[in-house]
C-alpha atoms as a PDB file:
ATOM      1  CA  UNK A   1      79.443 122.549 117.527  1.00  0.00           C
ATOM      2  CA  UNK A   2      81.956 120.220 115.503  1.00  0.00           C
ATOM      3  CA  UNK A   3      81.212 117.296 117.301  1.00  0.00           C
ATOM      4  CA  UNK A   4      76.597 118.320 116.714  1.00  0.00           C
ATOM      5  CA  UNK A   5      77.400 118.010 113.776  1.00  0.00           C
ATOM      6  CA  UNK A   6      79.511 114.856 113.397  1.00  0.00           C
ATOM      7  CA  UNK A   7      76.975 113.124 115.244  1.00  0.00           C
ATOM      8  CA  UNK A   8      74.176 114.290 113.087  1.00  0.00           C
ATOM      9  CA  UNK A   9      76.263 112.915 110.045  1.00  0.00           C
ATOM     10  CA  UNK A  10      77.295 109.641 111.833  1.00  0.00           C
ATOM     11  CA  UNK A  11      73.186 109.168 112.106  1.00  0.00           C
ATOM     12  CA  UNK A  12      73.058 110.503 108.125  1.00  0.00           C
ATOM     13  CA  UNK A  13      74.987 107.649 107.510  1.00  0.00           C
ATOM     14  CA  UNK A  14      74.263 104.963 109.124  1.00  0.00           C
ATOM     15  CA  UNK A  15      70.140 105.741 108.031  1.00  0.00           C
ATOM     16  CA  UNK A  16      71.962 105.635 104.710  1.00  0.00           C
ATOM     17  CA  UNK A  17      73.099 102.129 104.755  1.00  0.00           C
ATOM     18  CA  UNK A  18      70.517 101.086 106.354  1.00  0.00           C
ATOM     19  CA  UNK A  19      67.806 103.046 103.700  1.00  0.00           C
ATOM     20  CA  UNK A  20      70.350 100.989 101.264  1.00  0.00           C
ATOM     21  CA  UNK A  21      69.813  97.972 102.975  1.00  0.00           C
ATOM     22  CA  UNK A  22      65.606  97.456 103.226  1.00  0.00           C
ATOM     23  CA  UNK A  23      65.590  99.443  99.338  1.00  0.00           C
ATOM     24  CA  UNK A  24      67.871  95.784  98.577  1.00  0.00           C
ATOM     25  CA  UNK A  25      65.486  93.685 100.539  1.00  0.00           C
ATOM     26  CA  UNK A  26      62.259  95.406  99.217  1.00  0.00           C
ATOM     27  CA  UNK A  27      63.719  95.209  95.385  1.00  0.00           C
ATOM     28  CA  UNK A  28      64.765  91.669  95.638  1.00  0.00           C
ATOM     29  CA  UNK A  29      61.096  90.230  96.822  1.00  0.00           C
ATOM     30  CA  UNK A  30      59.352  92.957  94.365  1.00  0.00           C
ATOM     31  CA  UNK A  31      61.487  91.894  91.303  1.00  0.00           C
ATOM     32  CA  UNK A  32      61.691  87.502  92.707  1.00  0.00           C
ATOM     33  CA  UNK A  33      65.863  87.751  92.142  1.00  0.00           C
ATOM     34  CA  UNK A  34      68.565  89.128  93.980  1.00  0.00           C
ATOM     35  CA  UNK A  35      68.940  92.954  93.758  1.00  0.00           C
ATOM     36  CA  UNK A  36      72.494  94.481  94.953  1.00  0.00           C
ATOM     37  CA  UNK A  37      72.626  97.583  93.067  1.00  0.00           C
ATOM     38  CA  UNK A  38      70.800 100.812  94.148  1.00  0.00           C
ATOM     39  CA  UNK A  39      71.025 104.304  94.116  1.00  0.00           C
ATOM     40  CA  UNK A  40      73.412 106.221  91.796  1.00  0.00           C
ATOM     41  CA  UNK A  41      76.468 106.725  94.344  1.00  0.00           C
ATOM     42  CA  UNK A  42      79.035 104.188  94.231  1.00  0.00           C
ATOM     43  CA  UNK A  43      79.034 102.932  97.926  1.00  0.00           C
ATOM     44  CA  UNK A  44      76.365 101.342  99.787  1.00  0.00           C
ATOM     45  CA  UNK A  45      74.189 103.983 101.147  1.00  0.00           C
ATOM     46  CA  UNK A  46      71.176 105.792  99.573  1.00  0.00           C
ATOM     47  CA  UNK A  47      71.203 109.911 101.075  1.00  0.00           C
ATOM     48  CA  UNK A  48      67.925 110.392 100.453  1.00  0.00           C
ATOM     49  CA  UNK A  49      66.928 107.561 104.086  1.00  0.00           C
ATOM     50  CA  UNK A  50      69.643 109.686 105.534  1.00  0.00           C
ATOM     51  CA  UNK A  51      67.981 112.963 104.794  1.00  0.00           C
ATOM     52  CA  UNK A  52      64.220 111.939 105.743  1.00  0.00           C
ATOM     53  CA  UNK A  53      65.774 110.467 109.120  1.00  0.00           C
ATOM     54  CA  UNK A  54      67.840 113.147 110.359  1.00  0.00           C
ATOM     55  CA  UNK A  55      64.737 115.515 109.530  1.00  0.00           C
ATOM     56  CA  UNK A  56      62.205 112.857 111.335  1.00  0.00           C
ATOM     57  CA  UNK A  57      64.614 113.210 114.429  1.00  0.00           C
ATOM     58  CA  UNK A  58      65.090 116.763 114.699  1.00  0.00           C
ATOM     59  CA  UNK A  59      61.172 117.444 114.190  1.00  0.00           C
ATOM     60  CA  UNK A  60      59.517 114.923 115.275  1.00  0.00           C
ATOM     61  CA  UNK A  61      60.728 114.167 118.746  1.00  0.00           C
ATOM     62  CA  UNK A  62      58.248 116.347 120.369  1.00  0.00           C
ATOM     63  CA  UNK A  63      55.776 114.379 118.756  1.00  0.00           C
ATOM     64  CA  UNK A  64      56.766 110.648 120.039  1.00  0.00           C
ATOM     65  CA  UNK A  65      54.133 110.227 123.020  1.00  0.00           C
ATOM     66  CA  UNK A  66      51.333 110.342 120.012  1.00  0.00           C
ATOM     67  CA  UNK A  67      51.181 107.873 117.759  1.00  0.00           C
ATOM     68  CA  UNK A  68      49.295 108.702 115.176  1.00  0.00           C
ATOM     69  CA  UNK A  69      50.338 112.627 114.677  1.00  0.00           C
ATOM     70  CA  UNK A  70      54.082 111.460 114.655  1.00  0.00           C
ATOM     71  CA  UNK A  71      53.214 108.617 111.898  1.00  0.00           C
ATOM     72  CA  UNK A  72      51.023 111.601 109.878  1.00  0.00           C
ATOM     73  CA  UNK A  73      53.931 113.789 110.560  1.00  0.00           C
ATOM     74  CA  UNK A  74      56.442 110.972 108.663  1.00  0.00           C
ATOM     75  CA  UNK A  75      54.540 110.219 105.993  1.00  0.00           C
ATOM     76  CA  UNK A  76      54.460 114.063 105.373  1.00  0.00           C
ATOM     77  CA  UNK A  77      58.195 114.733 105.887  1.00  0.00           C
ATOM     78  CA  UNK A  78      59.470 111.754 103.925  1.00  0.00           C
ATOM     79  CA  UNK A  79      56.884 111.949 101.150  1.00  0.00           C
ATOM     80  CA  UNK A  80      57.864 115.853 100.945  1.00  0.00           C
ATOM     81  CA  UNK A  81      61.711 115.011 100.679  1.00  0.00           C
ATOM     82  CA  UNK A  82      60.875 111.913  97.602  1.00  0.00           C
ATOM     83  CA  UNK A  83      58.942 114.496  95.835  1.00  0.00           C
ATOM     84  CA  UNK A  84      61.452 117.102  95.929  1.00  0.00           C
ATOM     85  CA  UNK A  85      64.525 114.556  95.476  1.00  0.00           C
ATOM     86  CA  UNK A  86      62.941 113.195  92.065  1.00  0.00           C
ATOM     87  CA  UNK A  87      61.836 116.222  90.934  1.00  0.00           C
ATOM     88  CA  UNK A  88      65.358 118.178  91.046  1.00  0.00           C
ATOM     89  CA  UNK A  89      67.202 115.542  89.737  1.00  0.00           C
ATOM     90  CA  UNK A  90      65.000 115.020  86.785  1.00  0.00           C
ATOM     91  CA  UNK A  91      65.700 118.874  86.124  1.00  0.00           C
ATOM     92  CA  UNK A  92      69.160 118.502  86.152  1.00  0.00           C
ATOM     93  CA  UNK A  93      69.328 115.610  84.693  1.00  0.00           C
ATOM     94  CA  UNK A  94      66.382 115.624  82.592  1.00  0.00           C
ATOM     95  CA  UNK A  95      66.001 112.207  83.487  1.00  0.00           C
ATOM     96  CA  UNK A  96      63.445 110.235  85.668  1.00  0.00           C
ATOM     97  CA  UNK A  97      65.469 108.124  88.125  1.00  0.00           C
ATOM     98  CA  UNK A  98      62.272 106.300  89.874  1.00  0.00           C
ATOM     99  CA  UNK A  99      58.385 106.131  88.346  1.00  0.00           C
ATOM    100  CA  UNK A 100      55.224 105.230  90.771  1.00  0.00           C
ATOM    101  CA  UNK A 101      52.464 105.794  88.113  1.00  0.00           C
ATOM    102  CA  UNK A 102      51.884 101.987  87.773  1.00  0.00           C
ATOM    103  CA  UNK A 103      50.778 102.301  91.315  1.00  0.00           C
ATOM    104  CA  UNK A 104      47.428 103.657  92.707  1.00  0.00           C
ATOM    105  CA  UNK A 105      47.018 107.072  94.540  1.00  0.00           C
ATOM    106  CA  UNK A 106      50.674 108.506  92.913  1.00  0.00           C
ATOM    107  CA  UNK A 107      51.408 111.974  92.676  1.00  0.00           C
ATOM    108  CA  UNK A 108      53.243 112.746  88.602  1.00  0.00           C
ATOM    109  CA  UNK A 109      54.782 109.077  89.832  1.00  0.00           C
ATOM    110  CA  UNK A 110      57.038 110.805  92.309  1.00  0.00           C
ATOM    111  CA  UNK A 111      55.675 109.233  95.318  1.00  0.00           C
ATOM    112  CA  UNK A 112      52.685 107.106  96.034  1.00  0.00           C
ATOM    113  CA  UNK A 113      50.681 106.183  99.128  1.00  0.00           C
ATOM    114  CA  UNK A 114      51.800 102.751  99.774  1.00  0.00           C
ATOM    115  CA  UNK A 115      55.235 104.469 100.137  1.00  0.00           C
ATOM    116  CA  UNK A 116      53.814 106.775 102.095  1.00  0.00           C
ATOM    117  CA  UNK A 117      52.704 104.497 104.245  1.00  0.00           C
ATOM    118  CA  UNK A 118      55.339 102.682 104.889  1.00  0.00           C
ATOM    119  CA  UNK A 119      57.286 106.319 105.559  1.00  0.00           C
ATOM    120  CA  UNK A 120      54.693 106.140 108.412  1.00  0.00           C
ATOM    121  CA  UNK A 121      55.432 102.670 110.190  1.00  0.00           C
ATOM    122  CA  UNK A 122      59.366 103.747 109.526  1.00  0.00           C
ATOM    123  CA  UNK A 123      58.404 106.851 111.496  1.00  0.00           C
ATOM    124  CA  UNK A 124      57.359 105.529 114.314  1.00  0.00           C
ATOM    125  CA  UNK A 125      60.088 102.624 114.573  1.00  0.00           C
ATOM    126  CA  UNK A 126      63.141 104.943 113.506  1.00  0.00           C
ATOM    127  CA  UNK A 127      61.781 107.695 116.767  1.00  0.00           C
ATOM    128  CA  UNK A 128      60.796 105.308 119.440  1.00  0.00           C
ATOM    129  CA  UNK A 129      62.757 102.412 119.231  1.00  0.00           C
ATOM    130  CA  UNK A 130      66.167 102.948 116.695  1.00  0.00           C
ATOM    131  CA  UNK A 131      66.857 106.086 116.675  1.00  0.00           C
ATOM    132  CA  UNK A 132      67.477 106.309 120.539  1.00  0.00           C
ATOM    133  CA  UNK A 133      69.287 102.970 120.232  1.00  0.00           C
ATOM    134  CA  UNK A 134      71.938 104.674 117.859  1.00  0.00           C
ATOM    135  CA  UNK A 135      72.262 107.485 119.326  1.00  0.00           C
ATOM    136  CA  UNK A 136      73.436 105.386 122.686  1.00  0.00           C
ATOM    137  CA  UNK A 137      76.269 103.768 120.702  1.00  0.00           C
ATOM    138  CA  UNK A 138      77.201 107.152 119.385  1.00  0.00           C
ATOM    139  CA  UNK A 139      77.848 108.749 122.280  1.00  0.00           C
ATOM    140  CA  UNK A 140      79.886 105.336 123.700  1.00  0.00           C
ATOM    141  CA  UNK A 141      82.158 106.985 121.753  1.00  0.00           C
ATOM    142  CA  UNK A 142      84.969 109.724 122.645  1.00  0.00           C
ATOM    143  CA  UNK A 143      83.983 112.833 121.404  1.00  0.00           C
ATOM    144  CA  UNK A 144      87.893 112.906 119.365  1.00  0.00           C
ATOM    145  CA  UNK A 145      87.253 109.724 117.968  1.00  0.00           C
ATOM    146  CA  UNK A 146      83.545 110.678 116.494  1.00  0.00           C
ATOM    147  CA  UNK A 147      84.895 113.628 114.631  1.00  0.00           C
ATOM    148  CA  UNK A 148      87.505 112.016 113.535  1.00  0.00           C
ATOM    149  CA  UNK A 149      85.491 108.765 112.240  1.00  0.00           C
ATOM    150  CA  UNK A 150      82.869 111.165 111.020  1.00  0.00           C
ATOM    151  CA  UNK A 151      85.498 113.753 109.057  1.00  0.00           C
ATOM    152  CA  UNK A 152      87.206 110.808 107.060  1.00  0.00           C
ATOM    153  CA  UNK A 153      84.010 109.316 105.750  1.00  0.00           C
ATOM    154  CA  UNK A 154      82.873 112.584 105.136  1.00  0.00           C
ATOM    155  CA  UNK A 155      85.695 113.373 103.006  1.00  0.00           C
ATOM    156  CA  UNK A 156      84.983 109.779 101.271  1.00  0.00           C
ATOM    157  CA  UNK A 157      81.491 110.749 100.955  1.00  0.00           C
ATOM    158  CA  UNK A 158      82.403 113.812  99.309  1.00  0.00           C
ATOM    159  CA  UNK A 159      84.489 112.277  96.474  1.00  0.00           C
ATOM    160  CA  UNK A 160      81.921 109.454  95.936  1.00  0.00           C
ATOM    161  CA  UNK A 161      79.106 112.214  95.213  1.00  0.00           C
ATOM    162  CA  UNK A 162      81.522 114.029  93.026  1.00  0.00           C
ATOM    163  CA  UNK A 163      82.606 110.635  91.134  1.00  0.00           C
ATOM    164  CA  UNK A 164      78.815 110.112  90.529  1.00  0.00           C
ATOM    165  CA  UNK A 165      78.071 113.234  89.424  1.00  0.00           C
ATOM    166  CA  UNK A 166      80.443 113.306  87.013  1.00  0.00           C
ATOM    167  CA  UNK A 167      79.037 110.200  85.545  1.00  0.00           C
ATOM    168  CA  UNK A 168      75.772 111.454  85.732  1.00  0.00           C
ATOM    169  CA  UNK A 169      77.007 114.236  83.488  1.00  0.00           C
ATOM    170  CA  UNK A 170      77.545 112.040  81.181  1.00  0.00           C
ATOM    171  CA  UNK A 171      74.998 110.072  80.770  1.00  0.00           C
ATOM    172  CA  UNK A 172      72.485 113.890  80.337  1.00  0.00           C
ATOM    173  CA  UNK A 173      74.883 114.606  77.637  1.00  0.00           C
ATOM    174  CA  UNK A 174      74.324 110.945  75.763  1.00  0.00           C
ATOM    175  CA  UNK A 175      70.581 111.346  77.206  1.00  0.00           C
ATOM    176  CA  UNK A 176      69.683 114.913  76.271  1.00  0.00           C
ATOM    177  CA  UNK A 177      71.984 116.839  73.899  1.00  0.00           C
ATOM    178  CA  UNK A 178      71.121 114.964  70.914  1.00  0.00           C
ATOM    179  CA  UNK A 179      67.581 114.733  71.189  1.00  0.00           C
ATOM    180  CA  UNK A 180      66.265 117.867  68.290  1.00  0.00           C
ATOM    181  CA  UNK A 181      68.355 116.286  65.740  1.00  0.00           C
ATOM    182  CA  UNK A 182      69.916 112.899  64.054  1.00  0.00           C
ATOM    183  CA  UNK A 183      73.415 112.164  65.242  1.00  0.00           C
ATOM    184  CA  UNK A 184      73.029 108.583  65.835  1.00  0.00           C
ATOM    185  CA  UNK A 185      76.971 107.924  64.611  1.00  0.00           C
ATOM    186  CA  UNK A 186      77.996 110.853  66.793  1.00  0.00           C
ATOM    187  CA  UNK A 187      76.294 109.364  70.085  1.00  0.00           C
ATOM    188  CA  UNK A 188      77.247 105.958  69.219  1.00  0.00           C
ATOM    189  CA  UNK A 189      81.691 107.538  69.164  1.00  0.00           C
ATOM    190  CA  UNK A 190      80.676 109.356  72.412  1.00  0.00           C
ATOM    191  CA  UNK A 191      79.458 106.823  74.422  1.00  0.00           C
ATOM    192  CA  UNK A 192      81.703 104.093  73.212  1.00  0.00           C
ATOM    193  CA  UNK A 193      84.267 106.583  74.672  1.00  0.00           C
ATOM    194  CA  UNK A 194      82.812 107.431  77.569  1.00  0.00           C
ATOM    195  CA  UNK A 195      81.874 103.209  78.838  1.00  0.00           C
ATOM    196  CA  UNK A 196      85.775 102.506  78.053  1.00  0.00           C
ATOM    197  CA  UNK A 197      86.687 104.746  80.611  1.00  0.00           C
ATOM    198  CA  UNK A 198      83.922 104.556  82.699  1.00  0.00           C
ATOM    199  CA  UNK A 199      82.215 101.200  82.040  1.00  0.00           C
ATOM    200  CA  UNK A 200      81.801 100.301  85.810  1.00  0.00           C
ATOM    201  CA  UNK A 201      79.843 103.667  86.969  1.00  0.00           C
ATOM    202  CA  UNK A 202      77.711 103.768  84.232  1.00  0.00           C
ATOM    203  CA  UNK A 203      76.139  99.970  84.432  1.00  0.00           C
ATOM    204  CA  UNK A 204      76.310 100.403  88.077  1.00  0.00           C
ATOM    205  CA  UNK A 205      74.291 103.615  87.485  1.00  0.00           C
ATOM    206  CA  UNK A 206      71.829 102.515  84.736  1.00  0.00           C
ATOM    207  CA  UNK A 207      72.105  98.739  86.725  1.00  0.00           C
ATOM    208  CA  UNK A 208      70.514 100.486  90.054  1.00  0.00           C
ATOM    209  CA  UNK A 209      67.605 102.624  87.928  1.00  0.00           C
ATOM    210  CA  UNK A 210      66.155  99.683  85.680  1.00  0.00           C
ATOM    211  CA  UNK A 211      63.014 102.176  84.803  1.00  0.00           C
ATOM    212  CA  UNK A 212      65.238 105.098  84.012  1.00  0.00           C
ATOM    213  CA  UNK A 213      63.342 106.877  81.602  1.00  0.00           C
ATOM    214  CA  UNK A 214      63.916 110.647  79.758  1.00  0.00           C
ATOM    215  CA  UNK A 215      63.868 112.294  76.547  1.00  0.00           C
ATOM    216  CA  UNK A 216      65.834 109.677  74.767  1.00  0.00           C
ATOM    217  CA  UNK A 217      65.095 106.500  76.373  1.00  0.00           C
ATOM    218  CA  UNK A 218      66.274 104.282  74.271  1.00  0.00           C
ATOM    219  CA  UNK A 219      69.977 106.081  73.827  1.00  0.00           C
ATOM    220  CA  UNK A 220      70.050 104.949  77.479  1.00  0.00           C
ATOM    221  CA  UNK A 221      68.810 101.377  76.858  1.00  0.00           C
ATOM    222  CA  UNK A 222      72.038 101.103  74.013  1.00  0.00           C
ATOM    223  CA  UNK A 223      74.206 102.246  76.676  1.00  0.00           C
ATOM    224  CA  UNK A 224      72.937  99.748  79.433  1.00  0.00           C
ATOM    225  CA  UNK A 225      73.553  96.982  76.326  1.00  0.00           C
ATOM    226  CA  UNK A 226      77.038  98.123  75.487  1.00  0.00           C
ATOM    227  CA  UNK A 227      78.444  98.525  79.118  1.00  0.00           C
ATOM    228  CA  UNK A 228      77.683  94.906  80.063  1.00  0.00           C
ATOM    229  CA  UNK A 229      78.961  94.210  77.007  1.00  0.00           C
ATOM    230  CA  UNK A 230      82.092  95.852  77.409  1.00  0.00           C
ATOM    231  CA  UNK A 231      82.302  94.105  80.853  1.00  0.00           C
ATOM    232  CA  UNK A 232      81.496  90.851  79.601  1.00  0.00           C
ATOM    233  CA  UNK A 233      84.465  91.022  77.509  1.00  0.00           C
ATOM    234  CA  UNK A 234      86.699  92.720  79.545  1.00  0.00           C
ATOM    235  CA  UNK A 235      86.126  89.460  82.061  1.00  0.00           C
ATOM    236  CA  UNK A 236      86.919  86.764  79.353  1.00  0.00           C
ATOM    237  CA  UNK A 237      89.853  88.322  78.698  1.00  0.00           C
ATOM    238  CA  UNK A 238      91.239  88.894  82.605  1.00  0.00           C
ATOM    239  CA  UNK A 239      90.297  85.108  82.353  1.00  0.00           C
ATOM    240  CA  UNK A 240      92.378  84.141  79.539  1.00  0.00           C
ATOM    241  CA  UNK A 241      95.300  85.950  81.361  1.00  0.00           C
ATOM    242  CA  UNK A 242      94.811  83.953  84.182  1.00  0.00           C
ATOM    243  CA  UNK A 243      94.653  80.218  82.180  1.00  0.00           C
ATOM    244  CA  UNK A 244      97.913  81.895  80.688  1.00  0.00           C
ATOM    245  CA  UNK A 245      99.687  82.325  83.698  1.00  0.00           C
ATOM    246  CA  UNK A 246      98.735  78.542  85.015  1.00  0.00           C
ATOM    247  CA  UNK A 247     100.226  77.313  82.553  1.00  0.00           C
END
């Protein structure tokens, strides 16, 4: 049972990186410059590929001799899962983390048919050809040293989410608490706070979700300004320490 379900995370993450991986690729042509920063965790994977693949495998295998149901059947799944991901973290949050309404046949700008689409193609690649592939390698593998593997990145998984959440508390408090009333100075102490201590999460966070919009957008838009800010200057003067030292 331990070792199910090791394997069934090892393929979590590995979809992960890879989901990480094409979202890169796909931002970087879309946007004509070099995108490296995605999702709101602080390592390189993006749960929400992970998710929509393990759920593609376990349901959809019965389906791979038929093209077209099992490509139906991912767009489905996958578009389900966006929907759902978007619209509980902009009720926690009360912030919109990714908008489609610029593009044609969208749903409230959660998900949109070209995605869809694509869902589709990844359907039938990740079931016939990759998913099979991986799952070879996998069990290569002793069945001690796939728990084991699995259990530590788990565990690293585990503090990354709690890391981010954290930081995503903040940024609902900056984002949300102060919208009924004026307390410009008041946000302005807070936040100032918060980037010192946390100046890399939050521009890696408001970095990877350019469009990020809620309540207060433009609370969030100061933020993005002062944490590269912050970590512009915190660079010139790691740089003036090293001139120091050479000389």
């Amino acid at each position: 049972m331990l070792y199910k379900f090791c394997t069934l995370f090892s393929l979590f993450m590995f979809y992960s990186i890879l989901g990480y991986i094409v979202e890169i690729i796909c931002c970087s042509i879309y946007n004509k410059k070099i995108i490296l920063n995605r999702g709101f965790l602080i390592g390189p994977y993006l749960p929400i590929y992970g998710v929509s693949c393990i759920a593609m495998d376990l349901l959809l295998v019965k389906y791979e001799d038929d093209l077209i149901v099992l490509a139906i059947m991912s767009m489905l799944i996958c578009s389900i899962i966006e929907f759902v991901t978007s619209y509980i973290l902009e009720k926690i949050f009360k912030v919109r983390w990714w908008d489609y309404s610029q593009r044609r046949f969208n749903i409230e700008g959660r998900i949109c048919l070209f995605n869809s689409f694509l869902f589709g193609l990844g359907g039938l690649l990740l079931v016939r050809v990759i998913n099979p592939f991986i799952k070879s390698i996998i069990l290569g593998f002793s069945k001690t040293w796939v728990i084991i593997i699995s259990l530590i990145i788990m565990l690293l998984f585990i503090t990354d989410i709690v890391i981010s959440v954290i930081t995503l508390s903040k940024i609902k408090i900056l984002s949300h608490k102060y919208c009924d009333h004026d307390a410009t100075d008041d946000i302005k102490k807070r936040f100032n706070e918060t980037l010192k201590k946390n100046s890399f999460l939050l521009t890696k966070l408001l970095n990877a979700f350019p469009k990020i919009s809620g309540k207060n957008k433009d609370i969030i838009v100061e933020i993005k300004k002062k944490a590269n800010k912050f970590r512009k200057k915190l660079k010139e003067k790691n740089q003036k320490l090293k001139e120091k030292r050479k000389k």
